[in-house]
N, C-alpha and C. Protein backbone atom coordinates (compact mmCIF):
# COMPACT_ATOMS: atom_id res chain seq x y z
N UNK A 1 218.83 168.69 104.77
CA UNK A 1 219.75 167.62 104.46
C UNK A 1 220.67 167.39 105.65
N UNK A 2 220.72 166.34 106.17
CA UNK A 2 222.43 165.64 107.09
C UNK A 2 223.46 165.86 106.79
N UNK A 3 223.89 166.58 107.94
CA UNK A 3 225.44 166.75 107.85
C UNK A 3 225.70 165.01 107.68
N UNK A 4 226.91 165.12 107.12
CA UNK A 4 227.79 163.83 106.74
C UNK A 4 228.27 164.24 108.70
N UNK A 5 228.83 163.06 109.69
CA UNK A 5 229.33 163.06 110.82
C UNK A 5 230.46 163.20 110.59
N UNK A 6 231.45 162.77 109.55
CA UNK A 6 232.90 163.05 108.95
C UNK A 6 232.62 163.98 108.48
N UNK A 7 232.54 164.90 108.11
CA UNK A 7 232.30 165.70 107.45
C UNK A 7 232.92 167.11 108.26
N UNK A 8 233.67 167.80 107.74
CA UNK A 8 234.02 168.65 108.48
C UNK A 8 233.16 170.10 107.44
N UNK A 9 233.22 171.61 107.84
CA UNK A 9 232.94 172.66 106.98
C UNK A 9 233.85 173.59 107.71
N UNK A 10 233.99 174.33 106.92
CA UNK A 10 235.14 175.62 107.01
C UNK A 10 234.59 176.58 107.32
N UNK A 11 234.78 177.35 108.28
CA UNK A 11 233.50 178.63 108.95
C UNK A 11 234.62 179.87 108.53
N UNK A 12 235.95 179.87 108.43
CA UNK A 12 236.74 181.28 108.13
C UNK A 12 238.15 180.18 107.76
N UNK A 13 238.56 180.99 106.54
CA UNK A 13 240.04 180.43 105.96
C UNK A 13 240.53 181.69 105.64
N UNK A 14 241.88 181.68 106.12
CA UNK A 14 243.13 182.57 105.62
C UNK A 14 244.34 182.30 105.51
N UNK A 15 245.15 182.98 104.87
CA UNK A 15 246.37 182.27 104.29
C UNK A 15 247.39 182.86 105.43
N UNK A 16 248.41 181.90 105.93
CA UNK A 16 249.63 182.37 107.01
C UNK A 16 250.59 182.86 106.60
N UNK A 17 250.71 181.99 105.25
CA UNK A 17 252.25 182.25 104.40
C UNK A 17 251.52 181.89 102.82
N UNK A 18 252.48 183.07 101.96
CA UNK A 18 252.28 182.10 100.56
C UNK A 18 253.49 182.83 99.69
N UNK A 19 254.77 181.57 99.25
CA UNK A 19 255.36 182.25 98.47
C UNK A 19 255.58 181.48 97.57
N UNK A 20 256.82 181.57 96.63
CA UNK A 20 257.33 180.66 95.32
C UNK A 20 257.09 178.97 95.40
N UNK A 21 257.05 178.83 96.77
CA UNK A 21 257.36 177.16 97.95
C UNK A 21 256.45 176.93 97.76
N UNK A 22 255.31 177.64 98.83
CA UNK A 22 254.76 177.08 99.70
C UNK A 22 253.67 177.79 99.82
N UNK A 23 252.22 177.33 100.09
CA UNK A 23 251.36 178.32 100.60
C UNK A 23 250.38 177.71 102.18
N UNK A 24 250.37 178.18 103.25
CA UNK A 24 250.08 177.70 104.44
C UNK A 24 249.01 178.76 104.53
N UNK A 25 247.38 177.52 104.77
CA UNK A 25 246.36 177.85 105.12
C UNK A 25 245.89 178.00 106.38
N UNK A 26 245.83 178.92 107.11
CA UNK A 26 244.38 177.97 108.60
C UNK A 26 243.42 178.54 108.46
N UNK A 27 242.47 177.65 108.52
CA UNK A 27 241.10 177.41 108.70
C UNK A 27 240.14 177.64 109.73
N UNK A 28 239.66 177.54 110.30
CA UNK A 28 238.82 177.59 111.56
C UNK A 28 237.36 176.30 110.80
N UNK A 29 237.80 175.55 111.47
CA UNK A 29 236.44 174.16 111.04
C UNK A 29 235.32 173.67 112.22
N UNK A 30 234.61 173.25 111.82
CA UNK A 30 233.82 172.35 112.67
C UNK A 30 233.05 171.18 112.08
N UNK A 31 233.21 169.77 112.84
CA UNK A 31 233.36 168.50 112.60
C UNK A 31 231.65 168.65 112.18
N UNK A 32 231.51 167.68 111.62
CA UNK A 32 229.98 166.82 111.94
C UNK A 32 229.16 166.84 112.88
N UNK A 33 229.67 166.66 113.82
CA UNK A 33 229.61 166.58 115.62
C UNK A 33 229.44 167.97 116.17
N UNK A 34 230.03 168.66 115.40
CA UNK A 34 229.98 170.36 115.97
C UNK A 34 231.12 170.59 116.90
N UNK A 35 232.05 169.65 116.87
CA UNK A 35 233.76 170.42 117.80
C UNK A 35 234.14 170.78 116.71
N UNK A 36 234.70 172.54 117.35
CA UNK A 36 235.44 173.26 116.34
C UNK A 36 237.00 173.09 116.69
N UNK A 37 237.89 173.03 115.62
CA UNK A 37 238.71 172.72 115.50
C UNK A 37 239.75 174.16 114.86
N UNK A 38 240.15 174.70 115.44
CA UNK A 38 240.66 176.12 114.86
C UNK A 38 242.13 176.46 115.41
N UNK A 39 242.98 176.88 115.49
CA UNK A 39 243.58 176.40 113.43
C UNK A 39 243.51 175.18 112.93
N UNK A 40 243.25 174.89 111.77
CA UNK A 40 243.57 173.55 111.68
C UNK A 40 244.49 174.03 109.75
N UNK A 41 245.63 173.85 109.81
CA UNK A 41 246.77 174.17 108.73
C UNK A 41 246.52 173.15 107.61
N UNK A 42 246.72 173.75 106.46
CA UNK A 42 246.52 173.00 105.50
C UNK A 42 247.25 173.64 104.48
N UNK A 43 248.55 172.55 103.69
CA UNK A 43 249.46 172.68 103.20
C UNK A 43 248.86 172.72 101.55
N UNK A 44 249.05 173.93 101.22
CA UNK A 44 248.55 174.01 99.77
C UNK A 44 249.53 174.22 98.47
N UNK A 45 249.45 172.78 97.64
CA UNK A 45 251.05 172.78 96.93
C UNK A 45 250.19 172.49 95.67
N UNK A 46 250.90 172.66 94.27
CA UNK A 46 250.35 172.37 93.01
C UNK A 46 250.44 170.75 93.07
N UNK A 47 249.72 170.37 92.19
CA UNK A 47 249.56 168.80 91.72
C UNK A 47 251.34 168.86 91.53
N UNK A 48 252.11 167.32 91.37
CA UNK A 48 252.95 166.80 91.35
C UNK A 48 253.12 166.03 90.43
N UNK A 49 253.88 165.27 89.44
CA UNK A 49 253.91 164.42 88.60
C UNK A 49 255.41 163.28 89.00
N UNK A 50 255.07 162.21 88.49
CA UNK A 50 256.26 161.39 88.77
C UNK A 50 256.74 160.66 87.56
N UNK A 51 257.24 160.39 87.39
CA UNK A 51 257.59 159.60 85.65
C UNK A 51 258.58 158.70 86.10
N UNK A 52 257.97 157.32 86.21
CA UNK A 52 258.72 155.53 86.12
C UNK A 52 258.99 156.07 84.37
N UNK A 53 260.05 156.50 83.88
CA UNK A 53 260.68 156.22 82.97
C UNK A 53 261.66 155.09 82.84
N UNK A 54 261.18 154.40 81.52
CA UNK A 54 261.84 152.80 81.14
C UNK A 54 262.29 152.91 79.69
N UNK A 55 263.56 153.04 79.68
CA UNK A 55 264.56 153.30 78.38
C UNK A 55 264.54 152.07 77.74
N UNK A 56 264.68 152.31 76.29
CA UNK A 56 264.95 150.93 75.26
C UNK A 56 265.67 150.09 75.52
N UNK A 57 266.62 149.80 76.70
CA UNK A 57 267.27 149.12 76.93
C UNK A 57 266.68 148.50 78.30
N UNK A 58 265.56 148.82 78.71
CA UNK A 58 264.77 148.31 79.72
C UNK A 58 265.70 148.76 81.39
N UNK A 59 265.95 149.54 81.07
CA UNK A 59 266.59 150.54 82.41
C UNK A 59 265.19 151.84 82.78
N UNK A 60 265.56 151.80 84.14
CA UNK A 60 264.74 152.69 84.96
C UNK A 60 265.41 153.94 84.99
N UNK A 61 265.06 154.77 84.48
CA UNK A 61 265.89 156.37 85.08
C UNK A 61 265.35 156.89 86.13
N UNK A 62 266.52 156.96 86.53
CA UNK A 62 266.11 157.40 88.74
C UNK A 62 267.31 158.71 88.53
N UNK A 63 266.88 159.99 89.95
CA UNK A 63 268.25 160.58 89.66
C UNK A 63 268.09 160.69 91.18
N UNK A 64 269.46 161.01 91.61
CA UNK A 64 269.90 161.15 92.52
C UNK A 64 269.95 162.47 92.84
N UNK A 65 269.51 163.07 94.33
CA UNK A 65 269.43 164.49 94.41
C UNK A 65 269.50 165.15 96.22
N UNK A 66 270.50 165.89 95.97
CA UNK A 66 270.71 166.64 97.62
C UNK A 66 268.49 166.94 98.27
N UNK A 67 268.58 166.36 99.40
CA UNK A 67 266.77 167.04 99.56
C UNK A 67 267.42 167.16 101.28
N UNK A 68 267.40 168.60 101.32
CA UNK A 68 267.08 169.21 102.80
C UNK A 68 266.41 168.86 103.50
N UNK A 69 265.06 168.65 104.07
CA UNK A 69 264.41 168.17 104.99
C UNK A 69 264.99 167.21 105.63
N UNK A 70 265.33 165.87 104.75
CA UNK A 70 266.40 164.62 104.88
C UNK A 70 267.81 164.92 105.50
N UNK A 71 267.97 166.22 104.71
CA UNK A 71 269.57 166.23 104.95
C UNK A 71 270.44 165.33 104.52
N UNK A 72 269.82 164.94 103.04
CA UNK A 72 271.04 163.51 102.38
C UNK A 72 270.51 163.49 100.95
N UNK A 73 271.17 162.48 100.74
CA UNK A 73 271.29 162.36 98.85
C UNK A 73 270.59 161.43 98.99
N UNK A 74 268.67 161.44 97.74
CA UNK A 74 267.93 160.90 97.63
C UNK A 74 268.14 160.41 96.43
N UNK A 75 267.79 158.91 96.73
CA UNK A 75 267.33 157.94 95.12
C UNK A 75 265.58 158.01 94.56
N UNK A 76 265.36 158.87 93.48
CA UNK A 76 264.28 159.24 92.95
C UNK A 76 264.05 158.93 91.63
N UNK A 77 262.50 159.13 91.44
CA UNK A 77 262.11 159.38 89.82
C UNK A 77 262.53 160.53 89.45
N UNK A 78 262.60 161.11 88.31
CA UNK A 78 262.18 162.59 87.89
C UNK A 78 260.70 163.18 88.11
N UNK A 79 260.84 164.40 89.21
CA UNK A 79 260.27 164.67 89.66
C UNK A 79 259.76 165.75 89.45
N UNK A 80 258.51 166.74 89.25
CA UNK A 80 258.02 168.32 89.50
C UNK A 80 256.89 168.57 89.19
N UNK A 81 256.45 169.96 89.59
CA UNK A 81 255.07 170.57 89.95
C UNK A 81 254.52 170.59 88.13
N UNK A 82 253.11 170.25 88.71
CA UNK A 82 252.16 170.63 87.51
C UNK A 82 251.88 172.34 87.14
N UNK A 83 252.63 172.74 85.77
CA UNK A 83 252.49 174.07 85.85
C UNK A 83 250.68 174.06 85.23
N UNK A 84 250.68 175.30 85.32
CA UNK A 84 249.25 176.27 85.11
C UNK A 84 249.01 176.02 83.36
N UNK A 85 250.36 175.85 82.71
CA UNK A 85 250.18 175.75 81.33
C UNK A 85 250.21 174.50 80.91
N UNK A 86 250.42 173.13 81.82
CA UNK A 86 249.82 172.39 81.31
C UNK A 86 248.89 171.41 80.95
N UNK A 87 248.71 171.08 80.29
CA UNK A 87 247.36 170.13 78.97
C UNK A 87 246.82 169.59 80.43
N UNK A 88 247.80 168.85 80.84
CA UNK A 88 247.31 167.78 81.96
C UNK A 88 248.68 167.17 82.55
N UNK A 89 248.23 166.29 83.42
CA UNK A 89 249.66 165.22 83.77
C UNK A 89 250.78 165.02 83.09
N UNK A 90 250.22 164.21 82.11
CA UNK A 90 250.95 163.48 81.29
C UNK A 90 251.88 164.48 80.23
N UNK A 91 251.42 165.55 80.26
CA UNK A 91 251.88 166.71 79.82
C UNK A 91 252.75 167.20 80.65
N UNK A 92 252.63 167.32 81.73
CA UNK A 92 253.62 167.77 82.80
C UNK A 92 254.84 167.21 82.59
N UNK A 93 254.65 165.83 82.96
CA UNK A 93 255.32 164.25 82.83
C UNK A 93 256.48 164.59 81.92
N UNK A 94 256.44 164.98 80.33
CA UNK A 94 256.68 165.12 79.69
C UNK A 94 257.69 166.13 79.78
N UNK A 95 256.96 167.42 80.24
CA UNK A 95 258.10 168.64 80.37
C UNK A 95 259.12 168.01 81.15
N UNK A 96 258.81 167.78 82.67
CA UNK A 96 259.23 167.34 83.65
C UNK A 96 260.74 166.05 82.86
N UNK A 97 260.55 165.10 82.58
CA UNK A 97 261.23 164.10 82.37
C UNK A 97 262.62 165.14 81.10
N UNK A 98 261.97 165.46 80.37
CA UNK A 98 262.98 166.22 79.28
C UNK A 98 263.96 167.47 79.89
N UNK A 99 262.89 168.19 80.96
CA UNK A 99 264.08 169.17 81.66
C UNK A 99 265.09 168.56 82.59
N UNK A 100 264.75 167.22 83.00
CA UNK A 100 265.55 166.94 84.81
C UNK A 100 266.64 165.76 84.09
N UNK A 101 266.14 165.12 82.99
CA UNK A 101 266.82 164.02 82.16
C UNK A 101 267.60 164.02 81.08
N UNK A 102 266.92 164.85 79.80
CA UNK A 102 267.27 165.12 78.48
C UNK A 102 266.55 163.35 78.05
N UNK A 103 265.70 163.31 78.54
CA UNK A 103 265.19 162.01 78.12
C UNK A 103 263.73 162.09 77.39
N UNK A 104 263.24 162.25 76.49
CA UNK A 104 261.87 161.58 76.01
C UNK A 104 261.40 160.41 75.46
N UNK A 105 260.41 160.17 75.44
CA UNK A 105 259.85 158.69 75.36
C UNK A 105 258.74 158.67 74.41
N UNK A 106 258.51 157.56 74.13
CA UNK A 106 257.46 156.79 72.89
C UNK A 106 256.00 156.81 73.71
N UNK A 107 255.48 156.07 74.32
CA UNK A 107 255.00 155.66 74.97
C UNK A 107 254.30 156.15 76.66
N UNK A 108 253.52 157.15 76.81
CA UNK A 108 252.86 157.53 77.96
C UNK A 108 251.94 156.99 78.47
N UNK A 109 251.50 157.13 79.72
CA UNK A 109 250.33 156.18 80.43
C UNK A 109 249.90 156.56 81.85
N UNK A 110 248.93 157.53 82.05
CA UNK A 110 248.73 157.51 83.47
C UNK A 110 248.73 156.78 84.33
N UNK A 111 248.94 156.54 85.32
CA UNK A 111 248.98 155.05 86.03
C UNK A 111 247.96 155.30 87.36
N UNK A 112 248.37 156.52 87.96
CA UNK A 112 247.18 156.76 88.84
C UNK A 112 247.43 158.52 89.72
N UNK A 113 246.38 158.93 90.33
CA UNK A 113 246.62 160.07 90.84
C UNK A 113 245.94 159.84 92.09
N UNK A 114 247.09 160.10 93.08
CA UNK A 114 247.08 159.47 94.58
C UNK A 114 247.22 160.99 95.46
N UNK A 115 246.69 160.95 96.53
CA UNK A 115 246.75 161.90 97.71
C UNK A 115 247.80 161.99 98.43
N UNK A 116 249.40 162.92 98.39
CA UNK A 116 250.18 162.13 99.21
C UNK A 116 250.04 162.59 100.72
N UNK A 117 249.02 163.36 101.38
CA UNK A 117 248.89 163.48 102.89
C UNK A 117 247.57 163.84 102.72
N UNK A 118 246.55 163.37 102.22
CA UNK A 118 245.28 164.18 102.17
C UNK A 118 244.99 164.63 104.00
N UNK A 119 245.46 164.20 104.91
CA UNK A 119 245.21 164.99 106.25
C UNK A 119 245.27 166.13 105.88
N UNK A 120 246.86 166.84 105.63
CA UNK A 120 246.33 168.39 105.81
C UNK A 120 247.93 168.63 104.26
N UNK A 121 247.49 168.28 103.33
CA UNK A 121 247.83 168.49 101.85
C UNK A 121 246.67 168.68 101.32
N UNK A 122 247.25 169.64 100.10
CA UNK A 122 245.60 169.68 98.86
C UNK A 122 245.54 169.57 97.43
N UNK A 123 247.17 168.82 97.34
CA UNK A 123 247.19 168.04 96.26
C UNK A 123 247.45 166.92 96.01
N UNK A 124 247.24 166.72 94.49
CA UNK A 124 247.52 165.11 94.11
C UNK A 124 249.19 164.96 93.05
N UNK A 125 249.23 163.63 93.52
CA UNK A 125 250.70 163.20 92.81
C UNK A 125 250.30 162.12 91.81
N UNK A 126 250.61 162.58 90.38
CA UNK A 126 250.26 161.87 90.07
C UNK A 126 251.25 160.63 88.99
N UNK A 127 251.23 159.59 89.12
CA UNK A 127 252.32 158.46 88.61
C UNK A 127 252.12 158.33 87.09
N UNK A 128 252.92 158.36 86.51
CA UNK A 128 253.07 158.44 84.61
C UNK A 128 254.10 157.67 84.11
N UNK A 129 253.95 157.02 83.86
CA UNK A 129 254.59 155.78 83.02
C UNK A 129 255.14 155.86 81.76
N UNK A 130 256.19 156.39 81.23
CA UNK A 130 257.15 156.50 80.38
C UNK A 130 257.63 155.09 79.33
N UNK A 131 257.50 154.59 78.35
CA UNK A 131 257.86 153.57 78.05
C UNK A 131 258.69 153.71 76.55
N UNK A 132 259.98 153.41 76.38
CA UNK A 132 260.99 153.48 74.88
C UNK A 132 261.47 154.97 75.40
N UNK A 133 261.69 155.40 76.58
CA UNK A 133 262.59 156.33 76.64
C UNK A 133 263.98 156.46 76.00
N UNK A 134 264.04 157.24 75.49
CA UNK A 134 266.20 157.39 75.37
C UNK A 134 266.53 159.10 75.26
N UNK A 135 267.73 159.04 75.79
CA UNK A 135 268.32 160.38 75.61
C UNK A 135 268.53 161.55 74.12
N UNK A 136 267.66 162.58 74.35
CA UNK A 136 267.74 163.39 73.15
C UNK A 136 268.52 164.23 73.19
N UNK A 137 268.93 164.73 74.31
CA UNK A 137 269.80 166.29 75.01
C UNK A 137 269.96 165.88 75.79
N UNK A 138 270.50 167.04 76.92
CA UNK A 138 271.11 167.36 78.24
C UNK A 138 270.00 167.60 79.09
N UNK A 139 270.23 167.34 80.20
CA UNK A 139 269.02 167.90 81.38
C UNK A 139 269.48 169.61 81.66
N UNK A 140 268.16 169.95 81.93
CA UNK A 140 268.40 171.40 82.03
C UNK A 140 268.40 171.57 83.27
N UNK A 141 269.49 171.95 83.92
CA UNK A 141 269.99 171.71 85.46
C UNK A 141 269.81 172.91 86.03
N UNK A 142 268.49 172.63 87.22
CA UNK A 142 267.95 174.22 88.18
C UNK A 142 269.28 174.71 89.22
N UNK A 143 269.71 175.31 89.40
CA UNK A 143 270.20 175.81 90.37
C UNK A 143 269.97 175.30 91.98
N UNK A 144 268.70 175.12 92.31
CA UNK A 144 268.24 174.36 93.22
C UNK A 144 267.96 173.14 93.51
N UNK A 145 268.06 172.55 92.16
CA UNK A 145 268.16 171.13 91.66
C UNK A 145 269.29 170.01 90.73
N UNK A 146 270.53 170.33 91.59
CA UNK A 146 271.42 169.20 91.33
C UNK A 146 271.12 167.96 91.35
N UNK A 147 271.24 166.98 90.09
CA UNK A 147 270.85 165.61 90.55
C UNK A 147 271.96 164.79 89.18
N UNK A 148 272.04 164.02 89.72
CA UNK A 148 273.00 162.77 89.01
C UNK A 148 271.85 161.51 88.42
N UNK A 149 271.51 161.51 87.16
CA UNK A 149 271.00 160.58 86.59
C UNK A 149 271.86 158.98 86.61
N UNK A 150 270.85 158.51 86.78
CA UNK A 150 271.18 157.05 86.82
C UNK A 150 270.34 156.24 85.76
N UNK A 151 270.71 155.21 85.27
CA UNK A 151 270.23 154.24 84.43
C UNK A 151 270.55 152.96 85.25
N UNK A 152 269.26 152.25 85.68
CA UNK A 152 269.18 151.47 86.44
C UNK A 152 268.46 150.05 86.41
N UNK A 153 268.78 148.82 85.90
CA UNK A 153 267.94 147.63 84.89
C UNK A 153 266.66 147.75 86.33
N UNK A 154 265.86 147.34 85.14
CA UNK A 154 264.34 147.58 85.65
C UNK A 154 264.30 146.13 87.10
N UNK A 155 264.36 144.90 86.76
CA UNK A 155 264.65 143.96 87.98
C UNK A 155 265.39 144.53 89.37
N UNK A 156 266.81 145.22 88.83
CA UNK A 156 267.41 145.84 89.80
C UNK A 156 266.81 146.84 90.54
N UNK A 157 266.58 147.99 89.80
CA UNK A 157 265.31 148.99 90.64
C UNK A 157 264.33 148.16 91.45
N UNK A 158 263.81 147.63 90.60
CA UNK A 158 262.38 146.91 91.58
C UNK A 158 263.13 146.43 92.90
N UNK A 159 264.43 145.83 93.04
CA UNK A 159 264.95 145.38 94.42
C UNK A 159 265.48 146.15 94.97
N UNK A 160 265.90 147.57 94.54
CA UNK A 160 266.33 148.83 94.96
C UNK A 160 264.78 148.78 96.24
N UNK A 161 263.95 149.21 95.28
CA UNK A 161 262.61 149.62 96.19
C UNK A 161 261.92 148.83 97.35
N UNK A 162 261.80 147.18 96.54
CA UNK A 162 262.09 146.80 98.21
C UNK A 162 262.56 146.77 99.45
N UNK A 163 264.17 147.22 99.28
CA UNK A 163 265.16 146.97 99.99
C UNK A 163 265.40 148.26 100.96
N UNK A 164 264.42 149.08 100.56
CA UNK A 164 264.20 150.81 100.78
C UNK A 164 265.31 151.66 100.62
N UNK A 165 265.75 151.30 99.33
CA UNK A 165 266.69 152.24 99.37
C UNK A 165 266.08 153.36 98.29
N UNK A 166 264.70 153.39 97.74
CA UNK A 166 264.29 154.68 97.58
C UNK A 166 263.41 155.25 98.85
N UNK A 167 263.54 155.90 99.56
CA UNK A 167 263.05 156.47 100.78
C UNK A 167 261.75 157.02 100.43
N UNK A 168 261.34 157.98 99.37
CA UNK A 168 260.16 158.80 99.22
C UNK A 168 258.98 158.37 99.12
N UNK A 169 257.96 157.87 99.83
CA UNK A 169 257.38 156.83 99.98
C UNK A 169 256.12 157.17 98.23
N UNK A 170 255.75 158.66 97.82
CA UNK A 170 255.68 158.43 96.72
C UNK A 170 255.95 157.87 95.23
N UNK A 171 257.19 157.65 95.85
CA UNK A 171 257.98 157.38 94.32
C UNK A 171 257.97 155.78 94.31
N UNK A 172 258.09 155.13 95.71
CA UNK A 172 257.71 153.85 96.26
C UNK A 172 256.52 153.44 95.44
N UNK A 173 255.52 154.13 95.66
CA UNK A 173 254.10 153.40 95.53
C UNK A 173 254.10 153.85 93.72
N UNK A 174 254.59 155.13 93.01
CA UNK A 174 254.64 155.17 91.68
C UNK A 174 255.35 154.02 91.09
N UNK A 175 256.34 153.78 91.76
CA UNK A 175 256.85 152.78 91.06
C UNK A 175 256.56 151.34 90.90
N UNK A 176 255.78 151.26 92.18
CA UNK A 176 255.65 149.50 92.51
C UNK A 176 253.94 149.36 91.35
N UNK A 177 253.24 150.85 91.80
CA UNK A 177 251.94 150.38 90.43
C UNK A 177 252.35 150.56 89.23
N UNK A 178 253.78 150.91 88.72
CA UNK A 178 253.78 151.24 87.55
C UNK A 178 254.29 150.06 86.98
N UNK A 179 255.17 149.74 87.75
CA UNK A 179 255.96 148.43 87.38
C UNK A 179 254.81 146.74 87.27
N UNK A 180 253.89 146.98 88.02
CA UNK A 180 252.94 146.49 88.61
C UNK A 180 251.53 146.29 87.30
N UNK A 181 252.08 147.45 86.85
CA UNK A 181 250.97 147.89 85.32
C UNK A 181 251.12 147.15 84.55
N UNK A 182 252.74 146.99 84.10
CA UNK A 182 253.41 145.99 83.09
C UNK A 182 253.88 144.78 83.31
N UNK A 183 253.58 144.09 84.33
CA UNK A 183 253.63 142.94 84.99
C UNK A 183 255.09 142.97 85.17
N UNK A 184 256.13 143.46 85.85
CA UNK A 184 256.96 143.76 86.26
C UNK A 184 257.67 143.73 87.26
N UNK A 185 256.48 143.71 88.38
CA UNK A 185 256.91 144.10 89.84
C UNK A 185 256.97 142.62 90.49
């Protein structure tokens, strides 16, 4: 059988780092073509979930949150990792939105599961669509995760995101197909 010419194969993988964060792979590869390419790093993170949550009053819940790399206060969805225990996404979605918000919703909907660096990432993010959200409780606030909820009319967000004042270019593209889903955008 033909090698695919894109096609890369992995001749030796080992891990550099792996902790609570983060786990950093290198590889040793060789192309299609046969140039080997060694190290070549590959950032290994759990799936991601995003939740365009849209409250009965047709507001967007975004929260606001200190993110290091940036070094500034980000305008976001509710955001976090797909644990091991759950069902699926939309399940995640779910935990996710009720711990960071105190918000649950009527109405779920995958919207899509996107690559956010497939270069050298090895997971997917995936966008979930929240619809008749409202507040049941309190957000259960991480230690590492201070954030200020916002309620934000859905028109207004959408010009938030044009205007780039959400920076994360994931939460960008969750939002514009989600909004995009419900004829919205």
């Amino acid at each position: 059988m033909a090698v695919d010419p894109l096609s890369w194969t992995t001749q030796r993988s080992r891990h550099v780092l792996r902790d609570q964060w983060i786990s950093l792979r290198a590889d040793d590869c060789l192309t299609g073509e046969g140039v080997e390419i060694s190290p070549f790093y590959v950032l290994e993170y759990p799936d991601w979930v995003q939740v365009v949550a849209i409250d009965e009053a047709d507001h967007l819940i975004l929260v606001e949150q200190y993110r290091h790399g940036l070094g500034a206060i980000s305008l976001e969805l509710p955001t976090g990792g797909v644990d091991e225990h759950d069902a699926d996404p939309v399940a995640a979605a779910r935990r996710e939105l009720r711990e960071e918000t105190g918000y649950e919703a009527a109405d779920w909907q995958l919207i899509a599961s996107l690559a956010p660096n497939p270069a050298n990432q090895s997971n997917r993010c995936h966008a979930v669509l929240a619809l008749g959200a409202r507040k049941v409780g309190e957000a259960h606030d991480d230690p590492t995760e201070r954030s200020r909820i916002l309620r934000v009319p859905v028109e207004e967000a959408a010009r938030l995101v044009r205007q780039g004042a959400v920076l994360q270019a994931m939460h960008v593209a969750a939002i514009s197909l989600a909004l995009s889903h419900i004829n919205r955008w």
